[in-house]
PDB file of N, CA and C in Angstrom:
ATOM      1  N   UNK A   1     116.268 198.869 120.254  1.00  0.00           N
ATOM      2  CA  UNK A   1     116.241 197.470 120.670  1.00  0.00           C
ATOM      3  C   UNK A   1     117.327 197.245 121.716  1.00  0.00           C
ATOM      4  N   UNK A   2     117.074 196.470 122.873  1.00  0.00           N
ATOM      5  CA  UNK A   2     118.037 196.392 123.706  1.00  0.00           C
ATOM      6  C   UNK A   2     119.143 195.832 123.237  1.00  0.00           C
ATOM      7  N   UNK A   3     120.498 195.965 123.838  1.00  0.00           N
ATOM      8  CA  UNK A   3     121.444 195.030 123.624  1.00  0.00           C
ATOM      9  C   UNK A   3     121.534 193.431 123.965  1.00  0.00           C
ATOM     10  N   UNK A   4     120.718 193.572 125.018  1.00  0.00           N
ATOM     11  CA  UNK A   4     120.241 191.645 125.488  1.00  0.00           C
ATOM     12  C   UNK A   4     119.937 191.085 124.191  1.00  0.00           C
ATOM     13  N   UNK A   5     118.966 191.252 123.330  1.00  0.00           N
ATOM     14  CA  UNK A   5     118.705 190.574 122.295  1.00  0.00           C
ATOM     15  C   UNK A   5     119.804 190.600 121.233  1.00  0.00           C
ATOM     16  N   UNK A   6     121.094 191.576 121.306  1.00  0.00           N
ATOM     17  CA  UNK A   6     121.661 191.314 120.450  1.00  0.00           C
ATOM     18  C   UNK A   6     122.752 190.207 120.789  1.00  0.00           C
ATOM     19  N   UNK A   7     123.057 190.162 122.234  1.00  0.00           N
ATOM     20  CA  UNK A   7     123.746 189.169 122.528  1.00  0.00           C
ATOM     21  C   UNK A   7     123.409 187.985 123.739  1.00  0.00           C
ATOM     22  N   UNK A   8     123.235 187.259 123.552  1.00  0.00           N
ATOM     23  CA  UNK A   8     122.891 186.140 124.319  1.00  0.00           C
ATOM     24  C   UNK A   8     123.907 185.791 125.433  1.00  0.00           C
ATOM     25  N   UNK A   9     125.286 186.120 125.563  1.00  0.00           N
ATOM     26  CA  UNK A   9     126.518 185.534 125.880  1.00  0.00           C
ATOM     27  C   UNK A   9     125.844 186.793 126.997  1.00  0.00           C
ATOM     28  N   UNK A  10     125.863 188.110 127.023  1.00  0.00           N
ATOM     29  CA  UNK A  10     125.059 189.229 128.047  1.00  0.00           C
ATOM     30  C   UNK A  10     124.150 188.966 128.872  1.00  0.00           C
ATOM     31  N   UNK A  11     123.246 188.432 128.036  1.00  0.00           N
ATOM     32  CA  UNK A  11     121.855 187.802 129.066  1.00  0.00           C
ATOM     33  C   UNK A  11     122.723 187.106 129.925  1.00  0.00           C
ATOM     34  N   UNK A  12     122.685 185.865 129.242  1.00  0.00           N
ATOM     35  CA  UNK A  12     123.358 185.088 130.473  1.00  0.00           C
ATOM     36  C   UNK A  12     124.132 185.626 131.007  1.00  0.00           C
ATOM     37  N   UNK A  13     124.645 186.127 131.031  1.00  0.00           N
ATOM     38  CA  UNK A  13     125.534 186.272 132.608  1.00  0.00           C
ATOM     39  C   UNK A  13     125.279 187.266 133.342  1.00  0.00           C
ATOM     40  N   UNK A  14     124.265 188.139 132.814  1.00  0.00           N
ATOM     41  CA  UNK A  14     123.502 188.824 133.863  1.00  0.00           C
ATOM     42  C   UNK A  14     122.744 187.742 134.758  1.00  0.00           C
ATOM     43  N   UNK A  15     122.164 187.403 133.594  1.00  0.00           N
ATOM     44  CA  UNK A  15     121.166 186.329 134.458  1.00  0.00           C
ATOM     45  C   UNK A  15     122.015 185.314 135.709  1.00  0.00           C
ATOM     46  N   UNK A  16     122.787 185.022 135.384  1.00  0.00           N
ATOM     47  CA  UNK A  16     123.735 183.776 136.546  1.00  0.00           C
ATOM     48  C   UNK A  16     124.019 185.144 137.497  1.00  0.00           C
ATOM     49  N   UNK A  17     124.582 185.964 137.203  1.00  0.00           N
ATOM     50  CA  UNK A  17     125.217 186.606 138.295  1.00  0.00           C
ATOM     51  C   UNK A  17     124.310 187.667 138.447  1.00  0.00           C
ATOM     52  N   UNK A  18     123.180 187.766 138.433  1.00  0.00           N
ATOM     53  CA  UNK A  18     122.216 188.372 139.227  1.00  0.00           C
ATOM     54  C   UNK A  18     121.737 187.600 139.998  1.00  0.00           C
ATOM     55  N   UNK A  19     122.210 186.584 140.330  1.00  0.00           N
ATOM     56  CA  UNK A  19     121.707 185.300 141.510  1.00  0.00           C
ATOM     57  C   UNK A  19     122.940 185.488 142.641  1.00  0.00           C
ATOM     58  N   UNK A  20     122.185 185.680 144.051  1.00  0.00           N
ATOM     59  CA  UNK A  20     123.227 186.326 144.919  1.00  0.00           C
ATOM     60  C   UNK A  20     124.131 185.319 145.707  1.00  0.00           C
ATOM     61  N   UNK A  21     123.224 184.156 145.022  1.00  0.00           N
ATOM     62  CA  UNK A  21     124.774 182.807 145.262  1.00  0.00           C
ATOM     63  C   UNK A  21     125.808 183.068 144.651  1.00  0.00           C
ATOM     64  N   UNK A  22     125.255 182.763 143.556  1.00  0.00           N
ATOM     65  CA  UNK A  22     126.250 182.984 142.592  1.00  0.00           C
ATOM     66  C   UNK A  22     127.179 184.137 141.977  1.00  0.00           C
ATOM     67  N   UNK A  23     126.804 185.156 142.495  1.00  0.00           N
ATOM     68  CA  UNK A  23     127.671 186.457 142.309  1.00  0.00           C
ATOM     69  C   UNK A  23     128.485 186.066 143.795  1.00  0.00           C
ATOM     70  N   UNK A  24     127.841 185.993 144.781  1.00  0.00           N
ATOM     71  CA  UNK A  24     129.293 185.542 146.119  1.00  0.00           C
ATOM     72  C   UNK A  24     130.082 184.890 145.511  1.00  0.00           C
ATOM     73  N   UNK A  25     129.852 183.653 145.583  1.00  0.00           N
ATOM     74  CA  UNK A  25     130.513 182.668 144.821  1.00  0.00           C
ATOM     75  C   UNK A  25     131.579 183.045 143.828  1.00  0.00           C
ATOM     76  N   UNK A  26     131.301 183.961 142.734  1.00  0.00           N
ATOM     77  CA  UNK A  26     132.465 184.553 141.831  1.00  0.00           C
ATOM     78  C   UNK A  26     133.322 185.506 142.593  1.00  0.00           C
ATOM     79  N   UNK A  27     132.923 186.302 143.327  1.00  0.00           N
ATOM     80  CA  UNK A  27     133.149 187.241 144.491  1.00  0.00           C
ATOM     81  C   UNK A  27     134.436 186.925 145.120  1.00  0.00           C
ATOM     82  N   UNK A  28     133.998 185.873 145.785  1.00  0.00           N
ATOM     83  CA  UNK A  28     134.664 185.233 146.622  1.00  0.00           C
ATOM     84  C   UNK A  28     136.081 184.318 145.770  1.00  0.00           C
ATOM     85  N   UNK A  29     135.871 184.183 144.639  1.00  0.00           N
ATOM     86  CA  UNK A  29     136.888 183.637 143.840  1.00  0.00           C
ATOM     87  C   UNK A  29     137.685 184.665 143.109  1.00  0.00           C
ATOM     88  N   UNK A  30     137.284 185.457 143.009  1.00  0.00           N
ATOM     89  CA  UNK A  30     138.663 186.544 141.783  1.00  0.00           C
ATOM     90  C   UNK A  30     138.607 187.422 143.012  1.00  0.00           C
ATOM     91  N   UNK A  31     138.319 187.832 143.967  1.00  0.00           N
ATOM     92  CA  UNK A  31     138.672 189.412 143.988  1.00  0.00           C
ATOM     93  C   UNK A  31     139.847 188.728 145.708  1.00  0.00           C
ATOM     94  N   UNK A  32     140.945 189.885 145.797  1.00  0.00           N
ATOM     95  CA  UNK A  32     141.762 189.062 146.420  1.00  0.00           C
ATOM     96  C   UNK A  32     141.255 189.059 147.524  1.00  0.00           C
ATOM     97  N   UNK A  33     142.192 188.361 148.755  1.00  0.00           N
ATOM     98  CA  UNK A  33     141.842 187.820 150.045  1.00  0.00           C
ATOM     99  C   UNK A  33     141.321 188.780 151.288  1.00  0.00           C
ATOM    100  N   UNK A  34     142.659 189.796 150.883  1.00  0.00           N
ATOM    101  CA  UNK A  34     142.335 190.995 152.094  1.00  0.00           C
ATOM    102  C   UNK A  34     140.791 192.117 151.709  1.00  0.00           C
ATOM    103  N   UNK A  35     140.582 191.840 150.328  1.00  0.00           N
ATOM    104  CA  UNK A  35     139.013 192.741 150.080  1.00  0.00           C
ATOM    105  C   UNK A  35     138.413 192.205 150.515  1.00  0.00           C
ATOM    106  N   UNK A  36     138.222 190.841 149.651  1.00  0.00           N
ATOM    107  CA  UNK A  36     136.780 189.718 150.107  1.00  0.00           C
ATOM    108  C   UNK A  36     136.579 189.938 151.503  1.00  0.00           C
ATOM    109  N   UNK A  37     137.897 189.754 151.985  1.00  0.00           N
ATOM    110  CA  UNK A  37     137.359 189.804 153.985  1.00  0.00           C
ATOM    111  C   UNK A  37     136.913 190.943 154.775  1.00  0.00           C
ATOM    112  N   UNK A  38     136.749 192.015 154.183  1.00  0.00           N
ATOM    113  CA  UNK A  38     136.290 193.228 154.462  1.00  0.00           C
ATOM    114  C   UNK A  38     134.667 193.167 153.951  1.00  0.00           C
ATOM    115  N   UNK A  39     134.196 192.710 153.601  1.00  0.00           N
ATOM    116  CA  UNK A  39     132.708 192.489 152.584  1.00  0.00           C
ATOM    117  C   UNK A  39     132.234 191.522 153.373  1.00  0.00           C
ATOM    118  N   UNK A  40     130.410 192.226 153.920  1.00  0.00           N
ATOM    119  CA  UNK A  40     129.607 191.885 154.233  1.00  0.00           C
ATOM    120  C   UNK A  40     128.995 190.875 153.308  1.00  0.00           C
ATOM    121  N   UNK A  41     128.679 189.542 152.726  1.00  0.00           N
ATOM    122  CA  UNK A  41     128.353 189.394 151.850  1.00  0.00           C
ATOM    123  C   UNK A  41     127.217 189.072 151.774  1.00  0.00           C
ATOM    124  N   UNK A  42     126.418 189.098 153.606  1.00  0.00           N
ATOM    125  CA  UNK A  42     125.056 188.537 153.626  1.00  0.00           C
ATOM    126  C   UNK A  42     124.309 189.742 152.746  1.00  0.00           C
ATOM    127  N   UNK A  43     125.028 191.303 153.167  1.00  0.00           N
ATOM    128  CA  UNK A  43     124.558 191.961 152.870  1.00  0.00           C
ATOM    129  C   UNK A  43     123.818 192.266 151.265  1.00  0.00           C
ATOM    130  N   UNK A  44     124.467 191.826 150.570  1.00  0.00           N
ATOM    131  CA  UNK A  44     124.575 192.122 148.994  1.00  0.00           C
ATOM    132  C   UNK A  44     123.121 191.903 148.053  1.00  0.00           C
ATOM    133  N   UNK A  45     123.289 193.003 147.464  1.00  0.00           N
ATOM    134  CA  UNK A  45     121.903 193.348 146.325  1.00  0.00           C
ATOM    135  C   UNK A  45     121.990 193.559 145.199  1.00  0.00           C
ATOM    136  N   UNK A  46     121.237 193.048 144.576  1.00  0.00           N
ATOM    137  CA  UNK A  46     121.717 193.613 142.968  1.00  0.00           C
ATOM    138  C   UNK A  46     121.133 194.955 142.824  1.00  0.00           C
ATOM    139  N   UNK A  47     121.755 195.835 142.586  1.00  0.00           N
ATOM    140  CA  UNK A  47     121.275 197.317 142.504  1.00  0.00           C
ATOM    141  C   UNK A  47     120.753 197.524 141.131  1.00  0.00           C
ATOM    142  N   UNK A  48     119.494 198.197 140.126  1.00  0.00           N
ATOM    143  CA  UNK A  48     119.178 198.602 138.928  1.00  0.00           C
ATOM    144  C   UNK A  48     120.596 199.096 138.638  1.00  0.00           C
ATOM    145  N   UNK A  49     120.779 198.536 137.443  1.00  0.00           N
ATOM    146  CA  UNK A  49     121.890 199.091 136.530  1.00  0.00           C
ATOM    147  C   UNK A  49     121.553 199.627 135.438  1.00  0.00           C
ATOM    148  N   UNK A  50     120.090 199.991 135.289  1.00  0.00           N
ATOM    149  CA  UNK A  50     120.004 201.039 133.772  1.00  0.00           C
ATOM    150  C   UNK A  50     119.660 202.530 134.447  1.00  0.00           C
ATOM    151  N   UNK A  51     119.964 203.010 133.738  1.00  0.00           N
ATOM    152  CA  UNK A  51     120.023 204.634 134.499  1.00  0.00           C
ATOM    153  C   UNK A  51     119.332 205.286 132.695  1.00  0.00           C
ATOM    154  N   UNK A  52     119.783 206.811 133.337  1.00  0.00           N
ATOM    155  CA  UNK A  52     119.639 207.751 131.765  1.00  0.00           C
ATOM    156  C   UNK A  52     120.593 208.294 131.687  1.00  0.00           C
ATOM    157  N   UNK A  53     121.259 208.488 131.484  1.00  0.00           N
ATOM    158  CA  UNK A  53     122.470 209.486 131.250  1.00  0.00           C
ATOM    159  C   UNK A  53     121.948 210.891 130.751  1.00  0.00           C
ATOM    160  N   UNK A  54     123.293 211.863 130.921  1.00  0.00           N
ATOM    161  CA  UNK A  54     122.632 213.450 130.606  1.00  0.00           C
ATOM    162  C   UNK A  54     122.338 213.645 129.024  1.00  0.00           C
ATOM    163  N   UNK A  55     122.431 212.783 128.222  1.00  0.00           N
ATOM    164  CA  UNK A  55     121.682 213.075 127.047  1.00  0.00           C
ATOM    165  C   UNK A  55     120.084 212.390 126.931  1.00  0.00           C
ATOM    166  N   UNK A  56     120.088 211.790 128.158  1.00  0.00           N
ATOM    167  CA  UNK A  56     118.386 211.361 127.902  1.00  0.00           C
ATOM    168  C   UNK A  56     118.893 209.824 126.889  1.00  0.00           C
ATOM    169  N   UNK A  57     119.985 209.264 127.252  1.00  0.00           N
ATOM    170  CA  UNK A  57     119.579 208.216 126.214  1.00  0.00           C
ATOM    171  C   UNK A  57     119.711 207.060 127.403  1.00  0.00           C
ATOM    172  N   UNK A  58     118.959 206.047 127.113  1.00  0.00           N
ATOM    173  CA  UNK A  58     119.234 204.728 127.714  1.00  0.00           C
ATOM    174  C   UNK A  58     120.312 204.160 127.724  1.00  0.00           C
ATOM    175  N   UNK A  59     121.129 204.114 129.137  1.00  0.00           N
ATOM    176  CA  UNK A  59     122.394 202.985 129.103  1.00  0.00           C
ATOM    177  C   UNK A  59     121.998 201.977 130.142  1.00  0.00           C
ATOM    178  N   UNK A  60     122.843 201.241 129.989  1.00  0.00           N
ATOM    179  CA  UNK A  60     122.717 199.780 131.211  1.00  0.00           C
ATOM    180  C   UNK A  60     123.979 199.323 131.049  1.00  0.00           C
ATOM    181  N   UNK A  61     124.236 199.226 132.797  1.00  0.00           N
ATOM    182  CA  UNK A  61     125.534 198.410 132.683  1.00  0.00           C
ATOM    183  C   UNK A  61     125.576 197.038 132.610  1.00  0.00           C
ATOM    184  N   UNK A  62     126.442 195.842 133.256  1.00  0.00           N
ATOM    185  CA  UNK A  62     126.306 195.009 133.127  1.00  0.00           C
ATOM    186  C   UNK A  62     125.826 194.520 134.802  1.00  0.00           C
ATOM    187  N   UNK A  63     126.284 194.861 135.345  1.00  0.00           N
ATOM    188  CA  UNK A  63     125.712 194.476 136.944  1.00  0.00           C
ATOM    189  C   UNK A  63     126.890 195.494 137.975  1.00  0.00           C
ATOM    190  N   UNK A  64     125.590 195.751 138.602  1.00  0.00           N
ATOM    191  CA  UNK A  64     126.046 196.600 139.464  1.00  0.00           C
ATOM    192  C   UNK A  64     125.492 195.904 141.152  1.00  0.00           C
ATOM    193  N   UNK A  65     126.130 195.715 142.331  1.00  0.00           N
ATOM    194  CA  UNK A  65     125.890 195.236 143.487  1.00  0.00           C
ATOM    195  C   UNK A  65     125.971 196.351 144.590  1.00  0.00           C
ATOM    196  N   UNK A  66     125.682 196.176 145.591  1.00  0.00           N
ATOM    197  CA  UNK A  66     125.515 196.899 146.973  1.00  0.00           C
ATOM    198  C   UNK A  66     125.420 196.403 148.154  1.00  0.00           C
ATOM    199  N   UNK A  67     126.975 196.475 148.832  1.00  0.00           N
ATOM    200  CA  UNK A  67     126.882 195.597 150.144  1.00  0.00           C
ATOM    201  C   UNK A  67     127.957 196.490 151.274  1.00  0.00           C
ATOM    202  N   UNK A  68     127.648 195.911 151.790  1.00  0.00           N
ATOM    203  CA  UNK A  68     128.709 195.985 153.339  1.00  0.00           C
ATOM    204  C   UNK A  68     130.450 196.075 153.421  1.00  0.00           C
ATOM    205  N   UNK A  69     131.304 197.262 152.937  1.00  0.00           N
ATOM    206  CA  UNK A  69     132.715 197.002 153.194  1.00  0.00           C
ATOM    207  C   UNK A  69     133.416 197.800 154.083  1.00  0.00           C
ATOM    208  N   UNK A  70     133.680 197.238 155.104  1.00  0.00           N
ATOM    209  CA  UNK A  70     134.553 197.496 156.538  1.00  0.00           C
ATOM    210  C   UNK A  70     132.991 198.246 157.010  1.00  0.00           C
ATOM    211  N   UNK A  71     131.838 197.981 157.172  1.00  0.00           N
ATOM    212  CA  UNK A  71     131.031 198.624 157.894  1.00  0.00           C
ATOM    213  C   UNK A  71     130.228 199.841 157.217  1.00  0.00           C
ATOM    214  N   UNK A  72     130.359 200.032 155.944  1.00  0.00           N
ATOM    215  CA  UNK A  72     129.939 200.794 155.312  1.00  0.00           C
ATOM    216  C   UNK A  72     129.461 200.274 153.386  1.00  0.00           C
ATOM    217  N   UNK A  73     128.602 201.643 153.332  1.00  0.00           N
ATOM    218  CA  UNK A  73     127.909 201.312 151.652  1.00  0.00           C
ATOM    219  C   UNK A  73     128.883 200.659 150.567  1.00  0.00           C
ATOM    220  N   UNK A  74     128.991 200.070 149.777  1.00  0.00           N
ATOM    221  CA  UNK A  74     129.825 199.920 148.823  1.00  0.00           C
ATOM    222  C   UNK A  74     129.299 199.506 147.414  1.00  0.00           C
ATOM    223  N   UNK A  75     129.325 199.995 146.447  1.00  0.00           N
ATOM    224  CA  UNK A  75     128.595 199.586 145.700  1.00  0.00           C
ATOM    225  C   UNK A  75     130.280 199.134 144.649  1.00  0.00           C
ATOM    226  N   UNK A  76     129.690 197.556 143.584  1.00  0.00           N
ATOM    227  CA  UNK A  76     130.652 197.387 143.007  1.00  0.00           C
ATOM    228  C   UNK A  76     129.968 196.682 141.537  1.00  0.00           C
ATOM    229  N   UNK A  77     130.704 197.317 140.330  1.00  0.00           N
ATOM    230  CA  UNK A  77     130.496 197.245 139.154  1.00  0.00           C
ATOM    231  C   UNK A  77     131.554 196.485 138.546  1.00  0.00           C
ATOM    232  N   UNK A  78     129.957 194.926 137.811  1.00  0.00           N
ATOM    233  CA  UNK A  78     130.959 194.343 137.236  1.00  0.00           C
ATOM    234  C   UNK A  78     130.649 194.464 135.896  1.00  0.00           C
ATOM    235  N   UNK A  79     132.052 194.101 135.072  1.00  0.00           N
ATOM    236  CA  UNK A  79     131.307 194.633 133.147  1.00  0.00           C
ATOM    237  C   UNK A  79     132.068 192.829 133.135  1.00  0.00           C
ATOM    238  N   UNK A  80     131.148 191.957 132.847  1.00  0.00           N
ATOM    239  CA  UNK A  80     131.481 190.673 131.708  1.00  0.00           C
ATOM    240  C   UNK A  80     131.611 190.894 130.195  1.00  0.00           C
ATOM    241  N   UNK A  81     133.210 190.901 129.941  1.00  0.00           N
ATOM    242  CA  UNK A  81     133.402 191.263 128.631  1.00  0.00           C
ATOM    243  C   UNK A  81     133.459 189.542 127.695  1.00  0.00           C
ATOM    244  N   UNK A  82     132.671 189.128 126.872  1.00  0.00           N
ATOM    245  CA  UNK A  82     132.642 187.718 125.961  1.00  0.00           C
ATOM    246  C   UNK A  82     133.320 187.913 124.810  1.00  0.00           C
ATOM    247  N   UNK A  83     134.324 187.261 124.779  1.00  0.00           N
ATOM    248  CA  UNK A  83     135.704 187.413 123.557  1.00  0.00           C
ATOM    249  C   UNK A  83     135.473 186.142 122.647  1.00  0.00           C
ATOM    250  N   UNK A  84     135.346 185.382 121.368  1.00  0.00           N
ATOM    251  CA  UNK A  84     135.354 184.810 121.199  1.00  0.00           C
ATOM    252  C   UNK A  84     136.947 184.483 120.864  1.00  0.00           C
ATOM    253  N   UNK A  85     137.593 185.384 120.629  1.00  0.00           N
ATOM    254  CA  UNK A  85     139.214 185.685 120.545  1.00  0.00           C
ATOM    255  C   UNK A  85     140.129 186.276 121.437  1.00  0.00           C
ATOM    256  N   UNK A  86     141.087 185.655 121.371  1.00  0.00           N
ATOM    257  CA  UNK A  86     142.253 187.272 121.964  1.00  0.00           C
ATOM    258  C   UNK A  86     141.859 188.306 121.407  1.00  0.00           C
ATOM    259  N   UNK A  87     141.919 189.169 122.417  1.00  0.00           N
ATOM    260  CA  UNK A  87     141.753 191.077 121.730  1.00  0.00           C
ATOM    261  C   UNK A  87     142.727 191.454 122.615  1.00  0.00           C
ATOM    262  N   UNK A  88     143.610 191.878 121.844  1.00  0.00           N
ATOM    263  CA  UNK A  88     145.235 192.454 122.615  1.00  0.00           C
ATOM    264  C   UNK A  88     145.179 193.945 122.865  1.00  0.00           C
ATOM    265  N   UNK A  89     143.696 194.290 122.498  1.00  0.00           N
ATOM    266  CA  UNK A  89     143.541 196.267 122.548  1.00  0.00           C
ATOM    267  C   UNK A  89     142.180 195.904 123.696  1.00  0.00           C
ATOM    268  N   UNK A  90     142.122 195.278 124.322  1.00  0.00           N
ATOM    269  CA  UNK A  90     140.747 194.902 125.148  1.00  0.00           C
ATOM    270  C   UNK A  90     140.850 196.119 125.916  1.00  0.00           C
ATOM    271  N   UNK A  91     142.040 196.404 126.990  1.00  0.00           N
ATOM    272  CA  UNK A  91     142.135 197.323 127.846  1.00  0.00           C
ATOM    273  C   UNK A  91     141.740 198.516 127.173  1.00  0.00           C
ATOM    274  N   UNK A  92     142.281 198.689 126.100  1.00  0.00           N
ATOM    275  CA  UNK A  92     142.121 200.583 125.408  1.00  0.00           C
ATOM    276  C   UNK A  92     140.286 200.492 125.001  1.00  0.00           C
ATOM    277  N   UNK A  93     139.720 198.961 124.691  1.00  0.00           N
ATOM    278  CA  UNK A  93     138.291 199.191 124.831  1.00  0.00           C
ATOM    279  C   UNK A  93     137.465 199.735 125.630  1.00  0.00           C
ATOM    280  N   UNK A  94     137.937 199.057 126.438  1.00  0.00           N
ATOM    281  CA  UNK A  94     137.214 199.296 128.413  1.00  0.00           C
ATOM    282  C   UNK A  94     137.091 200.726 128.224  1.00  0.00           C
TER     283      UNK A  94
END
């Protein structure tokens, strides 16, 4: 069973930020000044993010994009992590 159905807080925000307004839009707000300005952003695609991995099992990330930086390919992976708490070991999760 996919993981979408196990979490709803996932869907959505694939879903919002598989919209290429709205992934600029976040884009353009967290990542700092001197990147953003290097990024084509007309360019940008949402690239398939489920693959197979070498055991043959199904993974999927959370969104993966593909655009224009300083004139070249760039592909950039985002993981939306939904906390309903502090998690002070978040990093050693990742």
């Amino acid at each position: 069973m996919s993981n979408e159905l196990h979490s709803p807080h996932d869907k959505f925000f694939k879903e919002i930020f598989s919209r290429k307004n709205s992934a600029i839009g976040y884009l353009r707000a967290y990542l700092p000044k001197a990147i953003s300005q290097k990024m084509d952003f007309s360019s940008l695609m949402v690239y398939p993010g489920e693959y197979v991995d070498k055991t043959l099992r199904t993974s999927s990330s959370d969104l993966v994009f593909r655009l224009s930086f300083s004139n070249e390919d760039a592909y950039l992976y985002l993981l939306f992590e939904h906390q309903s708490s502090p998690e002070p070991m978040m990093a050693y999760r990742l």
